[in-house]
Protein backbone atom coordinates (compact mmCIF):
# COMPACT_ATOMS: atom_id res chain seq x y z
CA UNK A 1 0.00 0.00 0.00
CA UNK A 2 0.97 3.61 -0.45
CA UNK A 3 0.63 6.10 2.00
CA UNK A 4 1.23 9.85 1.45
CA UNK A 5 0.89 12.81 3.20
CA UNK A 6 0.34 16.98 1.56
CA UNK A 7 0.10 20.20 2.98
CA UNK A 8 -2.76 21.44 0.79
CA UNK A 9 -2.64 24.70 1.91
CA UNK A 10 -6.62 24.86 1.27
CA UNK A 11 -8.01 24.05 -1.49
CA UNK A 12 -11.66 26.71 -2.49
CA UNK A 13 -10.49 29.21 0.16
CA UNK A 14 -8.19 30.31 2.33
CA UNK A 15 -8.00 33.50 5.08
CA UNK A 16 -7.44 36.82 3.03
CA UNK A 17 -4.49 37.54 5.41
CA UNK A 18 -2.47 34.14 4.09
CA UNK A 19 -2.98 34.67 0.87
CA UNK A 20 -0.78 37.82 0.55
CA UNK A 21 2.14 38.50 -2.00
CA UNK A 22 4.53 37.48 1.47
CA UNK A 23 4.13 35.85 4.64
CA UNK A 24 6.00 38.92 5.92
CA UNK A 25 2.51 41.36 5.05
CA UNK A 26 0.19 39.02 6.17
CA UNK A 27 2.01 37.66 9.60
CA UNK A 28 0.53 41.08 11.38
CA UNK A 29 -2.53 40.23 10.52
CA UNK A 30 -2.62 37.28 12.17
CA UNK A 31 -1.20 38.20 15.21
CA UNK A 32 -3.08 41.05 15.69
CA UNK A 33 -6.53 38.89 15.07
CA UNK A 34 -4.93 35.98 17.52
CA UNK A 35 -4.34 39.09 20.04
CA UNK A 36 -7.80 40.58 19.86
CA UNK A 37 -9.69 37.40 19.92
CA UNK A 38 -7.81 36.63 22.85
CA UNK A 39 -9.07 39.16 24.77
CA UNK A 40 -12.55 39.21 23.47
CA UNK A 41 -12.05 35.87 25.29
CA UNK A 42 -11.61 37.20 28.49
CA UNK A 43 -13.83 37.33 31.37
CA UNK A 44 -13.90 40.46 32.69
CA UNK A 45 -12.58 43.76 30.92
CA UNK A 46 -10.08 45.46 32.11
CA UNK A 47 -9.56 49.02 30.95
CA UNK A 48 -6.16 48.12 30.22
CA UNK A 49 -8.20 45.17 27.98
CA UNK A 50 -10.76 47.30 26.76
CA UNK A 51 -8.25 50.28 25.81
CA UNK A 52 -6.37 47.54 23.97
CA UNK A 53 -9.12 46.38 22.05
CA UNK A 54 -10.09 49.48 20.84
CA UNK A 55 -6.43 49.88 19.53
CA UNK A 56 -6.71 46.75 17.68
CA UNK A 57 -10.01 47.01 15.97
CA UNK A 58 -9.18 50.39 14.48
CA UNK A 59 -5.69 48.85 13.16
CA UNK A 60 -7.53 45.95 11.95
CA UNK A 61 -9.26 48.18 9.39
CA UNK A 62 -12.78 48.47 11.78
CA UNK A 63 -13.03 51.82 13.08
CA UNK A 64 -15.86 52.61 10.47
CA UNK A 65 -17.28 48.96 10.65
CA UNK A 66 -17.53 45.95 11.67
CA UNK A 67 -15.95 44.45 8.37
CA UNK A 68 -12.06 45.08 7.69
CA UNK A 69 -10.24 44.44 4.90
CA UNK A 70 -9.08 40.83 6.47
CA UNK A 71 -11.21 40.90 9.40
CA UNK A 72 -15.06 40.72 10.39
CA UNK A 73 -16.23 41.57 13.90
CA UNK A 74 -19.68 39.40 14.59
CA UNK A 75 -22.40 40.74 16.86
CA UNK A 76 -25.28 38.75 17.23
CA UNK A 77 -26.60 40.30 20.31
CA UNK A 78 -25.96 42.35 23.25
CA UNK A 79 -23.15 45.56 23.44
CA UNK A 80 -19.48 45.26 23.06
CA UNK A 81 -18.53 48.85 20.99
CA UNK A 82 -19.96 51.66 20.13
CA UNK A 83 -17.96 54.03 17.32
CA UNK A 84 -18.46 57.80 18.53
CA UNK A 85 -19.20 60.13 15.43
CA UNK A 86 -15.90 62.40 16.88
CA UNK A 87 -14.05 58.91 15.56
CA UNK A 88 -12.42 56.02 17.35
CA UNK A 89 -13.30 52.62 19.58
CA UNK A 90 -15.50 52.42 22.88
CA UNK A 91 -15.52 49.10 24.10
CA UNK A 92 -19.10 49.19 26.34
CA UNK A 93 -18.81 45.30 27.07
CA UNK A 94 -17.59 44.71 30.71
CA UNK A 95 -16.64 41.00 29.83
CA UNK A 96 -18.07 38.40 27.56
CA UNK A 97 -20.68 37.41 28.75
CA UNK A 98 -22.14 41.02 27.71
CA UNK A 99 -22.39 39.87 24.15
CA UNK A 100 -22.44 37.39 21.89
CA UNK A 101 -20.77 36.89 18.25
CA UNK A 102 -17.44 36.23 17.30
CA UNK A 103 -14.23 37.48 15.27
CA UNK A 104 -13.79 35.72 12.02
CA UNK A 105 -10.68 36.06 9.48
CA UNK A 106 -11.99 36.69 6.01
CA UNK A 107 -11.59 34.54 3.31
CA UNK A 108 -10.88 34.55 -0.68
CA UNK A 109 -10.66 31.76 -3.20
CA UNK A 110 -7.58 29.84 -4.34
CA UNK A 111 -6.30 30.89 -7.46
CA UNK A 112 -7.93 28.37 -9.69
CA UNK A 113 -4.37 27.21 -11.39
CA UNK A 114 -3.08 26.15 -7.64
CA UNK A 115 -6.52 24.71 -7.53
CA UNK A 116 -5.77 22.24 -10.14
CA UNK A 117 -2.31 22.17 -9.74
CA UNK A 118 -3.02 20.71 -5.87
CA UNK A 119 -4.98 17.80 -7.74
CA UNK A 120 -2.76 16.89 -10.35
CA UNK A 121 -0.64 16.16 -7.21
CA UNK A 122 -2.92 14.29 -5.81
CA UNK A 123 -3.18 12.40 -8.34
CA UNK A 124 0.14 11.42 -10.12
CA UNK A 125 0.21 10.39 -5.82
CA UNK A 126 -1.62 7.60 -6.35
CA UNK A 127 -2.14 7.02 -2.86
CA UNK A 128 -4.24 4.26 -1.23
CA UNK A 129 -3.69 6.23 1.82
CA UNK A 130 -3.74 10.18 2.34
CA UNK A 131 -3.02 12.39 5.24
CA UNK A 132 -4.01 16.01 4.24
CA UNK A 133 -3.10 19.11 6.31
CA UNK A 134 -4.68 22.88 5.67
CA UNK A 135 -7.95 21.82 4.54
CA UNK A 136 -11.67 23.98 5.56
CA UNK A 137 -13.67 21.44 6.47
CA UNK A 138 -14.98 17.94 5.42
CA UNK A 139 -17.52 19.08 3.03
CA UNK A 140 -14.53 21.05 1.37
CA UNK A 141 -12.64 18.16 0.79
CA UNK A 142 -15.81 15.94 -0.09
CA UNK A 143 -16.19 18.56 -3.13
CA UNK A 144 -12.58 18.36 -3.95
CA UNK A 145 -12.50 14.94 -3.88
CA UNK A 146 -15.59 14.43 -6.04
CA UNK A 147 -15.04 17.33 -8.11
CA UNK A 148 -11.76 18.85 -8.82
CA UNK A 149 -9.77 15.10 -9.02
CA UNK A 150 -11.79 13.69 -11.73
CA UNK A 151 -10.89 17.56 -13.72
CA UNK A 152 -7.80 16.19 -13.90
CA UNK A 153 -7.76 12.80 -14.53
CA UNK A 154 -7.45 12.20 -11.01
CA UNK A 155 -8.91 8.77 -8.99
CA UNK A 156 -11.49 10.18 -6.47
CA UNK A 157 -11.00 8.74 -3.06
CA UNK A 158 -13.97 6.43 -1.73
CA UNK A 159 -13.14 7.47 1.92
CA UNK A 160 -12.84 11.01 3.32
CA UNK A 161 -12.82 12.20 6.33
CA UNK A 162 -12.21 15.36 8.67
CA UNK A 163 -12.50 15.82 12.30
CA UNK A 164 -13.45 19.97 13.59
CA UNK A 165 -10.03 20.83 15.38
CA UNK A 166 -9.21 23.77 17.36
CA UNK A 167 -7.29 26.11 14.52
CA UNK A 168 -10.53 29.19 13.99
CA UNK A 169 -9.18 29.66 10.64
CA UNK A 170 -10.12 26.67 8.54
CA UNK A 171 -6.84 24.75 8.11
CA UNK A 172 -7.70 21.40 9.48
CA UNK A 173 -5.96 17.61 8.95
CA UNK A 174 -8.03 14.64 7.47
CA UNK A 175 -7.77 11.60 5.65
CA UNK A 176 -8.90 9.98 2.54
CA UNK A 177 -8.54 6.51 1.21
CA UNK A 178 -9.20 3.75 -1.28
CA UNK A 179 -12.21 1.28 -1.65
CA UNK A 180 -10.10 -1.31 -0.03
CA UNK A 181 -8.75 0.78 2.76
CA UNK A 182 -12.21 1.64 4.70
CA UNK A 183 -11.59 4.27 7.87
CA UNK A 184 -12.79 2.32 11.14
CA UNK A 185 -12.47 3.44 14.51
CA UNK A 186 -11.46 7.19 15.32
CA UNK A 187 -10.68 9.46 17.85
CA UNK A 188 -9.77 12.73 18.39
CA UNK A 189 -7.34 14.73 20.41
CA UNK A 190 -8.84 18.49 20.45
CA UNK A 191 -9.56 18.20 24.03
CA UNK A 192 -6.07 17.22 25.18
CA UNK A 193 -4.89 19.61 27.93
CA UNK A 194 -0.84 20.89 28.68
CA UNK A 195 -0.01 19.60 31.70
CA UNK A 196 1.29 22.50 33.65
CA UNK A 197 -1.94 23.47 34.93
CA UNK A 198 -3.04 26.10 32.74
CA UNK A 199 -6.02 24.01 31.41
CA UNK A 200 -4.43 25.26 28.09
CA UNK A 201 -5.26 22.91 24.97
CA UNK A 202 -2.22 20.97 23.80
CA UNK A 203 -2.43 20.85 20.00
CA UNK A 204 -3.45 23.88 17.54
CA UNK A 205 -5.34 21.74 15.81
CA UNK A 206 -5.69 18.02 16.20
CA UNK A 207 -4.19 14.69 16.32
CA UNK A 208 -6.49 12.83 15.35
CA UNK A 209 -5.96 8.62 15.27
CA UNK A 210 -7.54 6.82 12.52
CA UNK A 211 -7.86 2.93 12.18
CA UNK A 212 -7.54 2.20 8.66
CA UNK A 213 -8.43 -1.70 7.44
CA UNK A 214 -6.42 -3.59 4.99
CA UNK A 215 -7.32 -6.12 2.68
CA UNK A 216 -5.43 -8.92 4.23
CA UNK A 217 -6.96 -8.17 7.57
CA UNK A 218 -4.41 -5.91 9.31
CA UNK A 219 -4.92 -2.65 9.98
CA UNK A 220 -2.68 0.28 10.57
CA UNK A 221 -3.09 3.08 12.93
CA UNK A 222 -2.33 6.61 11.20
CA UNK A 223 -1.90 10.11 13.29
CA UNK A 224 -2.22 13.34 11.34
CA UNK A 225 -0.68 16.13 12.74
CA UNK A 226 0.10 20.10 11.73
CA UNK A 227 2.46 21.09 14.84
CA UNK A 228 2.05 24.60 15.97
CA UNK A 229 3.53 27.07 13.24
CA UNK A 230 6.70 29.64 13.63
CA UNK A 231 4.15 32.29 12.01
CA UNK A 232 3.39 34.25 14.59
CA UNK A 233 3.69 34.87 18.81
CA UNK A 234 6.69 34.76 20.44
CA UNK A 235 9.58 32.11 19.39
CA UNK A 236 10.06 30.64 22.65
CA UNK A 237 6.05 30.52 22.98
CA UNK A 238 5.42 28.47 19.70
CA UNK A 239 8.32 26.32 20.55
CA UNK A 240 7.05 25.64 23.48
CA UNK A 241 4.02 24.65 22.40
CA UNK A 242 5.48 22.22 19.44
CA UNK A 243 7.42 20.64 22.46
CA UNK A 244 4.11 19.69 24.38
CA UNK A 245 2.37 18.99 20.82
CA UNK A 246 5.75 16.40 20.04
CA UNK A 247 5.56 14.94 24.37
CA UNK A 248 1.68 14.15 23.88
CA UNK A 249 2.47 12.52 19.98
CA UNK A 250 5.09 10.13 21.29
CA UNK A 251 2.97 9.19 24.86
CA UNK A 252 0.02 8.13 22.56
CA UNK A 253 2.44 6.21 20.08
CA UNK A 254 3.87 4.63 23.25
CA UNK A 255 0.20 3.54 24.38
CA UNK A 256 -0.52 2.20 21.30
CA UNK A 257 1.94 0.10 21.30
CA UNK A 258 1.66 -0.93 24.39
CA UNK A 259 -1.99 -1.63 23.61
CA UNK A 260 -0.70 -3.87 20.89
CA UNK A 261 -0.76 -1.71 17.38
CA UNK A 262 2.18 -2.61 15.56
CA UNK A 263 2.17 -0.45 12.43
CA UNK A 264 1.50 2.98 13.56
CA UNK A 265 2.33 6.11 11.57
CA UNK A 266 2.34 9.46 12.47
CA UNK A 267 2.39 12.11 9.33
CA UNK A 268 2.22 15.94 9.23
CA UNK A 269 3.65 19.41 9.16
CA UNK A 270 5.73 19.65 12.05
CA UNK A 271 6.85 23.03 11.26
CA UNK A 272 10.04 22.39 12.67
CA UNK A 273 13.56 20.68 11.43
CA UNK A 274 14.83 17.00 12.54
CA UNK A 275 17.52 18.48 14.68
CA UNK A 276 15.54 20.89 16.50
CA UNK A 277 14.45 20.80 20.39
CA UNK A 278 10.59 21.11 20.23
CA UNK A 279 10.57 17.97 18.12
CA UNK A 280 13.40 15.51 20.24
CA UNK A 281 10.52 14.03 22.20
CA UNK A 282 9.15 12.26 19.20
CA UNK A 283 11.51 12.28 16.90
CA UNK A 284 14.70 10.88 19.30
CA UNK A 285 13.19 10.06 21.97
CA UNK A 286 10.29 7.90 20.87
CA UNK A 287 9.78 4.74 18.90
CA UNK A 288 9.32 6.13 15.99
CA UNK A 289 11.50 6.32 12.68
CA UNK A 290 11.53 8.93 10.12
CA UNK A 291 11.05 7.41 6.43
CA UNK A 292 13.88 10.19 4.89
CA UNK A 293 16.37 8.05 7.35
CA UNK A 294 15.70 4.67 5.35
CA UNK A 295 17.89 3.79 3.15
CA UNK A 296 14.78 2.85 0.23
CA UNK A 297 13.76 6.57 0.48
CA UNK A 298 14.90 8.98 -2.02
CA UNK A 299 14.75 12.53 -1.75
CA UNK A 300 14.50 13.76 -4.73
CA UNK A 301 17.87 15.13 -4.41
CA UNK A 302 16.82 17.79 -1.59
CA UNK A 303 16.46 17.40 1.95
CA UNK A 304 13.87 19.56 2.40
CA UNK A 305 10.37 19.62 1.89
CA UNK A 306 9.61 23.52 2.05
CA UNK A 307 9.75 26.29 0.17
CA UNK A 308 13.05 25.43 -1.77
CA UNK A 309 13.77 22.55 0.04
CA UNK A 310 17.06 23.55 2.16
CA UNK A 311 17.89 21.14 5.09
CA UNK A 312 16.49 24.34 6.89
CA UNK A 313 13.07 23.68 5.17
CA UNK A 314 12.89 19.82 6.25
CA UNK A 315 9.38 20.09 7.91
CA UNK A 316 7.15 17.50 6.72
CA UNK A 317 7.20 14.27 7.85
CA UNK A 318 6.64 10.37 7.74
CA UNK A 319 7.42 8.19 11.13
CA UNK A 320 6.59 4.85 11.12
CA UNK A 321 6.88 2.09 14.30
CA UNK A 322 9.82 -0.12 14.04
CA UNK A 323 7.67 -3.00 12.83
CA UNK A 324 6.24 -0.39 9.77
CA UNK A 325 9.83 0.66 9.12
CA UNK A 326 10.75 -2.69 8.78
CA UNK A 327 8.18 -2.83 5.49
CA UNK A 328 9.03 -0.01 3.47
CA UNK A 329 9.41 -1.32 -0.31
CA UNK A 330 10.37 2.22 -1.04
CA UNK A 331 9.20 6.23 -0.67
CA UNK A 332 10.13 9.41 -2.40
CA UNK A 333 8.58 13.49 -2.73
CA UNK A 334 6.89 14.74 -5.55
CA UNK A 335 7.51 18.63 -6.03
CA UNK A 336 6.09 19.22 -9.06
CA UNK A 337 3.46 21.02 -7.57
CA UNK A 338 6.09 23.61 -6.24
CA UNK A 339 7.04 26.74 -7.53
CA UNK A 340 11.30 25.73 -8.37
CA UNK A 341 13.01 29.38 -8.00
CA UNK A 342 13.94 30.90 -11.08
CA UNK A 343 18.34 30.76 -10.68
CA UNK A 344 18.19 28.24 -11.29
CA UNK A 345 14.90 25.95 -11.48
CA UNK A 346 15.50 23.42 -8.98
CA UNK A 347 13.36 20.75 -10.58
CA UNK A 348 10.32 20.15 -13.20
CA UNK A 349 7.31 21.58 -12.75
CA UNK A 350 3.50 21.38 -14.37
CA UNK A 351 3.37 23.00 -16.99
CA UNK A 352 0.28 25.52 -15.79
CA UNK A 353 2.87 26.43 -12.82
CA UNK A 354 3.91 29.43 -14.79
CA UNK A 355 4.09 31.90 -11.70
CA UNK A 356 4.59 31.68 -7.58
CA UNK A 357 0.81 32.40 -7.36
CA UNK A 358 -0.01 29.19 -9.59
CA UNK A 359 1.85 26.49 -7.01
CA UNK A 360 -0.11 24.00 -5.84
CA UNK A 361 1.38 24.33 -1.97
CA UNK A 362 5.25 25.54 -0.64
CA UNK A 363 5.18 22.14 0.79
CA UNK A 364 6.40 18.88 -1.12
CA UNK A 365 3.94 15.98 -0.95
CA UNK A 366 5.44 13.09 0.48
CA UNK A 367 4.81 8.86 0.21
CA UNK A 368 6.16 5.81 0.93
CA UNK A 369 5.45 2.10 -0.56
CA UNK A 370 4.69 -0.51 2.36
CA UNK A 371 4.68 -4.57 1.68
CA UNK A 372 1.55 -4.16 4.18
């Protein structure tokens, strides 16, 4: 069987904010929603809170109204603002529970040349397994699945499936798979909580477990993951946070084991390299093996699987249990959805990838062949 994992990067739509020329405009954005709905979180208002608030909606592009340029400031009842005709931000709200609504990041479609380009990917796969990271939702992926494959020439997938995780703007993991690799038992990890007390939630989005059934009657156990990003908050924060996300991976690998699953794999964006701390836990520390380190695996001639695929950009991953390892017939990357650089092209493209904007994802897809 072939299993294969892809940073989609969406597929219809994706937040306004992370669509921009460079991750450099849009990274502001982001942090200033992640700061704002933060506090609209909050309890009680401060006027330290509420003066901050104020500050952010009007940068945000909402001083006039509740719709910004990359933002959009719900109210579906009670008071949190009012917007004085003299100009400006009065937070009213004393704490949450004075209103209801929300704070939404707004969206734009994919170019539709990515579009396609992410399924000819998809395709030329051939997976009979797929992890898929950055996608909206499981009706989204339905509707690529049924849709935008068979535009191609693609096989549509007879399985497909996405768990809600915690991520508020749309970039989910799920899984799709053949006729003859049905999805059984799941479970999710949303509700997974850091253990130093702060009732915080341990992973950004999910791990979710599926059981996938083989033909001969085995079954293998595969984790998708999408580790919490360098984008935006403090350094030491996010790597923090990957650390806990890679602890909690490696415990449940360890109970699964222990529970008897044999062929466990655990695939993703970990947004972070092989050699860094966050990711020693699982990645030295745990049973598991990374598919670049066997010797059937080629790389394509890059180590990376990012942007232009520097050692530096190594942040997509494969692990398998030892007993998994032990079956791989052979794996590579396929980065012909990638947009190569220009001095020089790094590798082959499609030939509708005629500009940055057209790629299909900055992330390589990856696979590998199992005698499972």
């Amino acid at each position: 069987m072939r299993l294969a994992v892809y940073n989609v990067e969406n597929l219809f739509d994706r937040a306004k904010a992370m669509n921009l020329e460079t991750w450099a405009e849009g990274r502001p954005v982001l942090e200033q929603f992640a700061e704002l709905n933060s506090l609209l979180g909050e309890q009680v208002y401060s006027d330290a809170v509420r003066k901050r608030m104020a500050e952010l909606i009007i940068t945000l592009g909402m001083e006039k109204s509740d719709t910004g340029p990359f933002v959009i400031l719900r109210r579906n009842r009670g008071g949190l603002l009012k917007r004085p005709k003299t100009g400006g931000i009065e937070i009213t709200a004393t704490g949450r529970a004075d209103w209801v609504g929300s704070l939404e990041l707004r969206d734009e479609p994919i170019n539709e040349h990515a579009m396609h380009n992410t399924a000819r990917v998809i395709r030329d796969l051939k997976a009979d397994v797929l992890g898929v990271v950055e996608a909206e939702s499981r009706p989204v992926l339905r509707a690529f699945n049924d849709e935008i494959l068979p535009a191609v020439a693609g096989s549509p997938f007879r399985h497909v499936m996405l768990i809600d995780g915690n991520d508020e703007r749309g970039i989910d993991v799920g899984l799709l798979s053949g006729a003859a690799y049905p999805i059984g038992r799941m479970r999710s990890h949303v509700d997974d909580r850091l253990p130093d007390g702060s009732d915080g939630l341990v992973f950004s989005r999910d791990c979710p477990e599926f059981e996938v059934a083989l033909p001969d009657g085995e079954q293998i156990l595969v984790l998708i993951n999408h580790l919490k990003s360098k984008g935006y908050g403090s350094t030491a924060a996010a790597n923090r946070r990957r650390r806990a996300q890679a602890v909690r991976v490696a415990e449940i690998c360890a109970e699964r084991l222990s529970e008897g699953f044999q062929h466990i794999a655990v695939i993703g964006d970990f947004n972070d390299t092989p050699d860094s701390d966050p990711l020693q836990p699982l990645l030295q520390a745990g049973a598991m093996k990374d598919v670049f380190q066997h010797a059937k695996f080629d790389d394509g001639g890059y180590p990376g699987t990012y942007g232009l695929c520097n050692a530096g950009n190594k942040i997509d991953y494969i692990l398998l249990s030892p007993a998994l390892f032990s079956r791989v017939k052979a794996g590579g990357v396929i980065r012909t959805g990638m947009w190569p650089g220009s001095r020089p092209k790094r590798w082959d493209t499609y030939e509708e990838l005629k500009r940055p904007q057209d790629a299909a994802s900055d992330h390589a897809a990856l696979f590998v062949d199992l005698d499972i």
